[in-house]
Protein backbone atom coordinates (compact mmCIF):
# COMPACT_ATOMS: atom_id res chain seq x y z
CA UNK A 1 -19.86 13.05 3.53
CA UNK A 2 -22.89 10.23 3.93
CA UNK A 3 -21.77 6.50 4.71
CA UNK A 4 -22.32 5.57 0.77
CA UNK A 5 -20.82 8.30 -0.77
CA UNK A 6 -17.61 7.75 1.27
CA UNK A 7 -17.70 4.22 0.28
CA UNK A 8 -17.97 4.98 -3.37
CA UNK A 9 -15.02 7.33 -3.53
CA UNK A 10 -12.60 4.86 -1.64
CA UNK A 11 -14.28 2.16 -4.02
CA UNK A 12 -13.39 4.44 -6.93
CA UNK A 13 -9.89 5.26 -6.03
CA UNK A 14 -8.82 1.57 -5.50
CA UNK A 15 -9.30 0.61 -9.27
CA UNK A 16 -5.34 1.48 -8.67
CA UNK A 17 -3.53 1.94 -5.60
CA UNK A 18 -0.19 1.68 -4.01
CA UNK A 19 0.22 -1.39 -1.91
CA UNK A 20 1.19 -1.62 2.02
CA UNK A 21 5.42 -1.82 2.40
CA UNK A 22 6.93 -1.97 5.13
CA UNK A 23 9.78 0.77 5.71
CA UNK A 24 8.24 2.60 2.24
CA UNK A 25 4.79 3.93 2.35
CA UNK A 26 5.11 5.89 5.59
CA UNK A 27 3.65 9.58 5.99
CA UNK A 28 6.25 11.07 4.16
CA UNK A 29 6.31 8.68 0.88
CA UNK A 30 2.21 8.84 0.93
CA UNK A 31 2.49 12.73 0.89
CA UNK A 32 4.75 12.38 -1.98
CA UNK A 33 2.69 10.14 -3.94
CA UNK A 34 -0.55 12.13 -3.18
CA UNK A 35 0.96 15.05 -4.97
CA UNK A 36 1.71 12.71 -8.23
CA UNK A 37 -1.71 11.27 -8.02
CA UNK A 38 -5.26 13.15 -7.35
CA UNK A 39 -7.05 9.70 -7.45
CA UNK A 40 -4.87 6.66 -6.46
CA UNK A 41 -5.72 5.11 -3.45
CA UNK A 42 -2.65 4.82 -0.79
CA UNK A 43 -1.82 2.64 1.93
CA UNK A 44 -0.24 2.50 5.29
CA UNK A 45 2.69 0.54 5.81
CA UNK A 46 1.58 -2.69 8.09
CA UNK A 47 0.59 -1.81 11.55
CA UNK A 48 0.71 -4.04 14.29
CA UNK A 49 -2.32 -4.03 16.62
CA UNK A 50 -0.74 -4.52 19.71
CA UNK A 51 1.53 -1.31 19.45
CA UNK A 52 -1.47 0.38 19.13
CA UNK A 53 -3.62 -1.16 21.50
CA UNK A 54 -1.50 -1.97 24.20
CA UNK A 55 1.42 0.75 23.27
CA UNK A 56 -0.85 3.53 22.73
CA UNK A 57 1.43 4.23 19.92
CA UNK A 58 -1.04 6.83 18.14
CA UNK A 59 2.02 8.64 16.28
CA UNK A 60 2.29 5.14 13.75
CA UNK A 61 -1.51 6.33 12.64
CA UNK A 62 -0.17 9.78 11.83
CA UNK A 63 -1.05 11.45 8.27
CA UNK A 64 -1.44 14.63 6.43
CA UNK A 65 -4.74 15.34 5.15
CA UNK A 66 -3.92 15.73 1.64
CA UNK A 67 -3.60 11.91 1.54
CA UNK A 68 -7.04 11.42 1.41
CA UNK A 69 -8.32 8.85 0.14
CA UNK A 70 -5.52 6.64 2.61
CA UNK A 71 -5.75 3.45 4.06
CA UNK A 72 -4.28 2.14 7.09
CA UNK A 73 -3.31 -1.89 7.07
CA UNK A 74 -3.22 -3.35 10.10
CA UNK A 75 -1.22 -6.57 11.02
CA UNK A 76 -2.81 -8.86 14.35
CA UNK A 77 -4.87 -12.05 15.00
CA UNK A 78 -6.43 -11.34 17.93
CA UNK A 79 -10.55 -10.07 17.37
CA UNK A 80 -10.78 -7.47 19.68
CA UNK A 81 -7.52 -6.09 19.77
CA UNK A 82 -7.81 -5.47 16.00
CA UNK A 83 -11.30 -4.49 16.61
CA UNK A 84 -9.60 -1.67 19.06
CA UNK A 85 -6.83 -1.03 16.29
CA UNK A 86 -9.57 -0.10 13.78
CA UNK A 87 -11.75 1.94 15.97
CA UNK A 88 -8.64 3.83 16.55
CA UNK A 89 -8.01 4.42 12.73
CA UNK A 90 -11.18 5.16 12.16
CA UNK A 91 -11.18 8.22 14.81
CA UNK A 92 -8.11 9.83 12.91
CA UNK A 93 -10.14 9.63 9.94
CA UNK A 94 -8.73 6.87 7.54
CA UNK A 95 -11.14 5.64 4.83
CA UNK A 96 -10.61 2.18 5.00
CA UNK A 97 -9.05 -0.10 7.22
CA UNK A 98 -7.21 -3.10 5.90
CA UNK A 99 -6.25 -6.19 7.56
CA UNK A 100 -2.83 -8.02 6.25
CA UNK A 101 -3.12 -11.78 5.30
CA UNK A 102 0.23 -11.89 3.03
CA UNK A 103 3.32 -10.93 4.59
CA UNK A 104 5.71 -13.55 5.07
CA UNK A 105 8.12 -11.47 7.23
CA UNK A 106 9.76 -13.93 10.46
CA UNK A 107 8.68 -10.22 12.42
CA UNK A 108 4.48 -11.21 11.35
CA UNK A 109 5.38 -15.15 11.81
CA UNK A 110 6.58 -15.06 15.01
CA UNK A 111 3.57 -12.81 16.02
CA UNK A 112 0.70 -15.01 14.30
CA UNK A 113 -0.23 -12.59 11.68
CA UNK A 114 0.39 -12.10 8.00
CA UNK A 115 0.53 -14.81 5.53
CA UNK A 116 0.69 -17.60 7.94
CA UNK A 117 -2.95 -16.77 8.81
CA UNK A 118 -4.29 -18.04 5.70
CA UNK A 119 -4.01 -21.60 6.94
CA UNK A 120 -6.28 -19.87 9.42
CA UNK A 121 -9.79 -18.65 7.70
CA UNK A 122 -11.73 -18.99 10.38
CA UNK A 123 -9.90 -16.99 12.71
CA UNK A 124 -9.37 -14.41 10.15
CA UNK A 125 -13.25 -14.10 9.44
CA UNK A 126 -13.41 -13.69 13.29
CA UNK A 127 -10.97 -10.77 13.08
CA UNK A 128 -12.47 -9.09 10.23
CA UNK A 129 -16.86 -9.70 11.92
CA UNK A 130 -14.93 -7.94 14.76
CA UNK A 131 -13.36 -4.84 12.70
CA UNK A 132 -16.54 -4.08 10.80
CA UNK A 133 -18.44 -4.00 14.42
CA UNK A 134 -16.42 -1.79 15.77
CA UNK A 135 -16.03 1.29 13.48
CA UNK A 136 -17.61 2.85 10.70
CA UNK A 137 -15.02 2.77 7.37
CA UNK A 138 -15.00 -0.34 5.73
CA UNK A 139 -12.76 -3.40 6.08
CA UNK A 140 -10.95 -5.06 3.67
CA UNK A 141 -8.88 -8.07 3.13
CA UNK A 142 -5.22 -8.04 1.36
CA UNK A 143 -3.85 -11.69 1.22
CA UNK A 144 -2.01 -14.36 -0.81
CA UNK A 145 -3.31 -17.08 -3.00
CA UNK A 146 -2.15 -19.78 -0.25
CA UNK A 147 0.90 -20.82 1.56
CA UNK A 148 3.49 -24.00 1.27
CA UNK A 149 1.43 -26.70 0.16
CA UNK A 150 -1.50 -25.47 0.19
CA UNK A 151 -3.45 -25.94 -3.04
CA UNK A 152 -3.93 -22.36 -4.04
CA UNK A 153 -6.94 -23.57 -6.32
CA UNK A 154 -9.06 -24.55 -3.37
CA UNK A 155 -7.58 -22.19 -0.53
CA UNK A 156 -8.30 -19.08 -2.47
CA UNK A 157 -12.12 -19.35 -3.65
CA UNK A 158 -12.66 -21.01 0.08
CA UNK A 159 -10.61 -17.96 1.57
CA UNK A 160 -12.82 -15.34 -0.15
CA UNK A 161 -16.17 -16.99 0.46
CA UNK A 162 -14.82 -16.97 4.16
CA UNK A 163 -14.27 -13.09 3.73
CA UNK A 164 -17.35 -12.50 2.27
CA UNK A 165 -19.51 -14.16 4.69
CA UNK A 166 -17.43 -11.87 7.65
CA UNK A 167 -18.62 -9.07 5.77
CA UNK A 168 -15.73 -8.03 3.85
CA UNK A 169 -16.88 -6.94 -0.02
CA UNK A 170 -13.35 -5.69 -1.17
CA UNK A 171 -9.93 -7.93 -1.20
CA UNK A 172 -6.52 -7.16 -2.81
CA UNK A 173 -4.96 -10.31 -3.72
CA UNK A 174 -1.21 -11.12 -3.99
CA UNK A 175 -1.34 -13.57 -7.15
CA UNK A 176 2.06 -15.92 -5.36
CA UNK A 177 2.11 -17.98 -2.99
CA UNK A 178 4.04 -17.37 0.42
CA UNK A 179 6.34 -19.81 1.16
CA UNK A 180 6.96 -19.68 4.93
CA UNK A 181 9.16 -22.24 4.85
CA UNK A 182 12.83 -21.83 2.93
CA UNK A 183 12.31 -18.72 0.97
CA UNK A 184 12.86 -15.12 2.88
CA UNK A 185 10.32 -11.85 2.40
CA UNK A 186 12.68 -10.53 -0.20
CA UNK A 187 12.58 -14.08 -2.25
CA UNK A 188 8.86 -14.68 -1.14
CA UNK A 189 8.27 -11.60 -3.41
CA UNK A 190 9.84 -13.00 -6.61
CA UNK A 191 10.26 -17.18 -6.60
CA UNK A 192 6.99 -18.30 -6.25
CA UNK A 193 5.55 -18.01 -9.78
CA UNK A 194 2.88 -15.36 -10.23
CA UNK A 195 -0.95 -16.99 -10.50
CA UNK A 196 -2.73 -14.39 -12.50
CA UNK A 197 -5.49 -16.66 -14.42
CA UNK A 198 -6.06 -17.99 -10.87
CA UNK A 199 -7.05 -14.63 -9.87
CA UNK A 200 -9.42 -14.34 -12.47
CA UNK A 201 -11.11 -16.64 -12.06
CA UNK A 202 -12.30 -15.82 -8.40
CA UNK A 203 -13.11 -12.72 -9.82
CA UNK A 204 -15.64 -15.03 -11.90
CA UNK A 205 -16.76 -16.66 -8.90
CA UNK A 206 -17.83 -13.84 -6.87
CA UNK A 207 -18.59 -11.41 -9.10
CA UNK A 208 -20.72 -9.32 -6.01
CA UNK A 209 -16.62 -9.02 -4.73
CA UNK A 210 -14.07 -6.08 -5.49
CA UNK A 211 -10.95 -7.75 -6.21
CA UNK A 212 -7.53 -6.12 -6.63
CA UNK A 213 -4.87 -7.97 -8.44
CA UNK A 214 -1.14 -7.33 -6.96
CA UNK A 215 2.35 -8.73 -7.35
CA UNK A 216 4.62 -8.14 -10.41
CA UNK A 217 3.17 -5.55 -11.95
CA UNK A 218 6.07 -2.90 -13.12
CA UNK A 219 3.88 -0.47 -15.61
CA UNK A 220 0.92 0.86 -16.38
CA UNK A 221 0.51 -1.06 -19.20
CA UNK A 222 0.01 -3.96 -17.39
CA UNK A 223 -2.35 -2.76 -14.76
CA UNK A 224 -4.49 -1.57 -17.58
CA UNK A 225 -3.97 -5.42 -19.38
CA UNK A 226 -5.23 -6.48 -16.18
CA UNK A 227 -8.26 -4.88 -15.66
CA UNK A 228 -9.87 -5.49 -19.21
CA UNK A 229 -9.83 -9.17 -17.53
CA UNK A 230 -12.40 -8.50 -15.17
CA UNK A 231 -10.42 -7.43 -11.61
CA UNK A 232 -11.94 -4.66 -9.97
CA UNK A 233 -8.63 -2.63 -9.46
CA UNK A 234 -4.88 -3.02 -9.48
CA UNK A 235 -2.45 -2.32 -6.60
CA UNK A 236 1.39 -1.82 -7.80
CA UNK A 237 4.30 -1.77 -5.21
CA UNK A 238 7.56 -1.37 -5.82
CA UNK A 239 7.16 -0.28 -9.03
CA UNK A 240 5.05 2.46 -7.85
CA UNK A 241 7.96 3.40 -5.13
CA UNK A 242 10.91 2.63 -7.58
CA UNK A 243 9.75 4.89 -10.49
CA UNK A 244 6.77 7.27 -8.92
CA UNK A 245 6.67 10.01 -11.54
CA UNK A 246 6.54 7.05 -14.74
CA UNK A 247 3.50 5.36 -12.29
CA UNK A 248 2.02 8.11 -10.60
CA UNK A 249 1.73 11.02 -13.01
CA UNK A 250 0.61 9.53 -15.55
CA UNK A 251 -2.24 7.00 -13.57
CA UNK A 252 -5.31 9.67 -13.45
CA UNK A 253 -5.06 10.72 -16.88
CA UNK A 254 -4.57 6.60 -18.05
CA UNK A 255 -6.44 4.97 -15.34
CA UNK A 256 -8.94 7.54 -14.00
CA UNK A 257 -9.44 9.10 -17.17
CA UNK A 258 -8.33 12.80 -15.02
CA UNK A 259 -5.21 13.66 -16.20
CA UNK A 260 -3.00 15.35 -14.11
CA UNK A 261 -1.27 18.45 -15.62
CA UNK A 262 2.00 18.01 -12.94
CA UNK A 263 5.32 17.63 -13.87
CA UNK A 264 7.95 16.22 -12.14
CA UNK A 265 9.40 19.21 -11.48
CA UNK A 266 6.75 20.81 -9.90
CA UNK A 267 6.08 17.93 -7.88
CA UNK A 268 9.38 17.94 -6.33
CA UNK A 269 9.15 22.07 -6.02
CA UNK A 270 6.19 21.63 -3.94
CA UNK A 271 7.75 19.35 -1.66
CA UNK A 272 9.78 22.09 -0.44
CA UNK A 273 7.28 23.26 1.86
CA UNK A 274 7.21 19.99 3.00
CA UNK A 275 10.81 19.52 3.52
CA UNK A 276 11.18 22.94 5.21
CA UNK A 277 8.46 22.09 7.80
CA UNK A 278 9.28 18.40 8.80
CA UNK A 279 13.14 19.85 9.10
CA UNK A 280 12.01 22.90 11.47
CA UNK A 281 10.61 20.35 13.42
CA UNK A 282 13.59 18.20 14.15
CA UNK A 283 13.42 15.77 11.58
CA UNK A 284 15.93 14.61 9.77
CA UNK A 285 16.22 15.48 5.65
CA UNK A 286 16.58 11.59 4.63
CA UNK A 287 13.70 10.49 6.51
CA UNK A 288 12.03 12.28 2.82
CA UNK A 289 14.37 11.85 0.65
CA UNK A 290 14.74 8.22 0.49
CA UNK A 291 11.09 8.65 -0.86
CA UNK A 292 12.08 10.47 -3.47
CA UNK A 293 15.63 8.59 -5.06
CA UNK A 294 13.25 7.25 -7.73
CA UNK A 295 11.93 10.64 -8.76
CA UNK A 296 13.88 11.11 -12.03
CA UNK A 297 14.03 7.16 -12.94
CA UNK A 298 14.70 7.07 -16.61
CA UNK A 299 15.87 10.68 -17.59
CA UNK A 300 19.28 12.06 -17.75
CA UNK A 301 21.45 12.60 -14.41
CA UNK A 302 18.83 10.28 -12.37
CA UNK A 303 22.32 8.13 -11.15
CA UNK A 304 23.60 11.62 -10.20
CA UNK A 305 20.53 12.75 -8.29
CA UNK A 306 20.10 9.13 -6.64
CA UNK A 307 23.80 9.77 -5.51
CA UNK A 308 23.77 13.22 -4.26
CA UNK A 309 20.46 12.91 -2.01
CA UNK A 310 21.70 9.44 -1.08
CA UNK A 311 25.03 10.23 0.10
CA UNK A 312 24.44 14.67 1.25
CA UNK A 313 20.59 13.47 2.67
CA UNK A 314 22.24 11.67 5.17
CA UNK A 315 24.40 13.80 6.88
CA UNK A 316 23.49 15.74 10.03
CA UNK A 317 22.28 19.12 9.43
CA UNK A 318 21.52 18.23 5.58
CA UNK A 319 19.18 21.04 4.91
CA UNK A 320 17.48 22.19 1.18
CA UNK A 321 20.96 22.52 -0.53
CA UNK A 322 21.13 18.56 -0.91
CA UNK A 323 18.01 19.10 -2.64
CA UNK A 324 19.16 21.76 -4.93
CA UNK A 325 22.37 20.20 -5.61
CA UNK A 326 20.58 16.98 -6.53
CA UNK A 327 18.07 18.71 -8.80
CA UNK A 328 21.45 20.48 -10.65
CA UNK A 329 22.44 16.87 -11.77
CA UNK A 330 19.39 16.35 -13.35
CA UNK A 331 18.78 17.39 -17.12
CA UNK A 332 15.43 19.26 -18.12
């Protein structure tokens, strides 16, 4: 496909995505979601550079090719080891590469990367000049609207204009602030109060930039809320992971305008395949079914499919009878 038309189907697709979480959107969770969704634009769970680089770990860039479009996030402050990280995406054939500027983890802390680096713009244009250099897909940006004291109002216009003039033309913005002092990840996503206005108003400012809006949005409703204020696109996450068939199924036909004619039924039918594959291989039935507990959120028997796969999916030798036993809990 030529360079622009690439760019203008992964610039399509991220009207609405499914954000970067760690432990959640691996391979098997993206293939899930893919099935759901025709059109959403999926991410990698955070990356670090150096396992990459210097660990040759190639297997943490592995996906099926049904996920296109997919994204790979990559966590790292050094230039040209993330330069290296993205070259190395971008030979396995992701669409975008994205660098992470928001996680408060004490795992992206300790290793100068995440959210801490927004008290670092410079550096961070450095990193993202370098990724654009060194590979073809394009680079984006997915950060907070500041850190501790910080004045968001100032750090996140400055922050974007420091993108921009790196080269990066898409961002995905976490609308809290990370407080890397006294709060953990888990309370980092929920105290801080949510900034939307804030948001849109950088969207007002640099109108030439695609800006995604993230953090606390639980429905469709309020993605679509969202975007008749002037944000390019809308990236849900837990929400998204917690209840994928409400989210998912329903995104291209109320998003994208496609509708998809899948049911939750048949999603989880053609998972089999799936299943049977990964399970002939020596993996383990759990490492996909934790993807999937959510399936049934808000019908009949979802506690009793939750249960089953939860407590059967974990045993050794747990084969496609958990699955069938789960889906027996469930009423049509």
């Amino acid at each position: 496909m030529p360079e622009g038309n690439a760019r203008g189907a992964i610039v399509s697709s991220s009207r609405f995505s499914v954000a970067p979480m760690m432990d959640w959107t691996d391979r098997h969770c993206r293939y899930l979601h893919r099935l759901m969704s025709r059109h959403t634009l999926l991410y990698s769970e955070m990356i670090a550079a150096p396992a990459l680089v210097r660990g040759k770990a190639w297997h943490l860039l592995d996906f099926d090719p049904s996920e296109h479009p997919v994204a790979v996030q990559l966590g790292g402050s050094e230039p040209q080891e993330l330069a290296k990280a993205a070259a190395m995406a971008a030979d396995v054939g992701y669409d975008e590469v994205n660098l992470n500027v928001g996680c408060p983890s004490d795992r992206v802390q300790s290793g100068c990367f995440g959210a801490v680096l927004m008290r670092k713009p410079e550096l961070v244009a450095e990193c993202v000049a370098a990724m654009i250099a060194a590979q073809p897909v394009e680079v984006t940006v997915k950060c907070r609207i500041g850190v501790d004291e910080q004045e968001s109002e100032e750090t996140l216009p400055a922050f974007i204009e420091s993108m921009r003039a790196a080269g990066a033309r898409r961002m995905a913005v976490h609308a809290r602030k990370a407080w890397l002092n006294g709060l953990s990840p888990k309370e980092n996503r929920n105290i801080p109060p949510l900034d939307y206005p804030l948001v849109y108003r950088a969207k007002q400012a640099f109108p030439d930039m695609h800006i995604s809006i993230n953090g606390g949005i639980n429905s469709l409703g309020e993605a679509k809320a969202h975007l008749t204020r002037g944000v390019d696109g809308v990236m849900v996450g837990r929400a998204a992971y917690n209840s994928p068939a409400e989210i998912l199924l329903r995104a291209d036909g109320e998003i994208f305008e496609n509708p998809s004619e899948r049911t939750v039924w048949e999603v989880v039918e053609l998972m089999r395949p799936y299943i049977a594959e990964h399970l002939e291989n020596g993996g383990r039935l759990n490492e996909i079914a934790r993807h999937m507990l959510g399936m049934f959120s808000g019908r009949r028997g979802a506690r009793a499919w939750r249960r089953t796969l939860s407590q059967l999916g974990n045993r050794k030798g747990a084969g496609m009878e958990v699955i069938d036993a789960a889906l027996a809990q469930v009423w049509v």
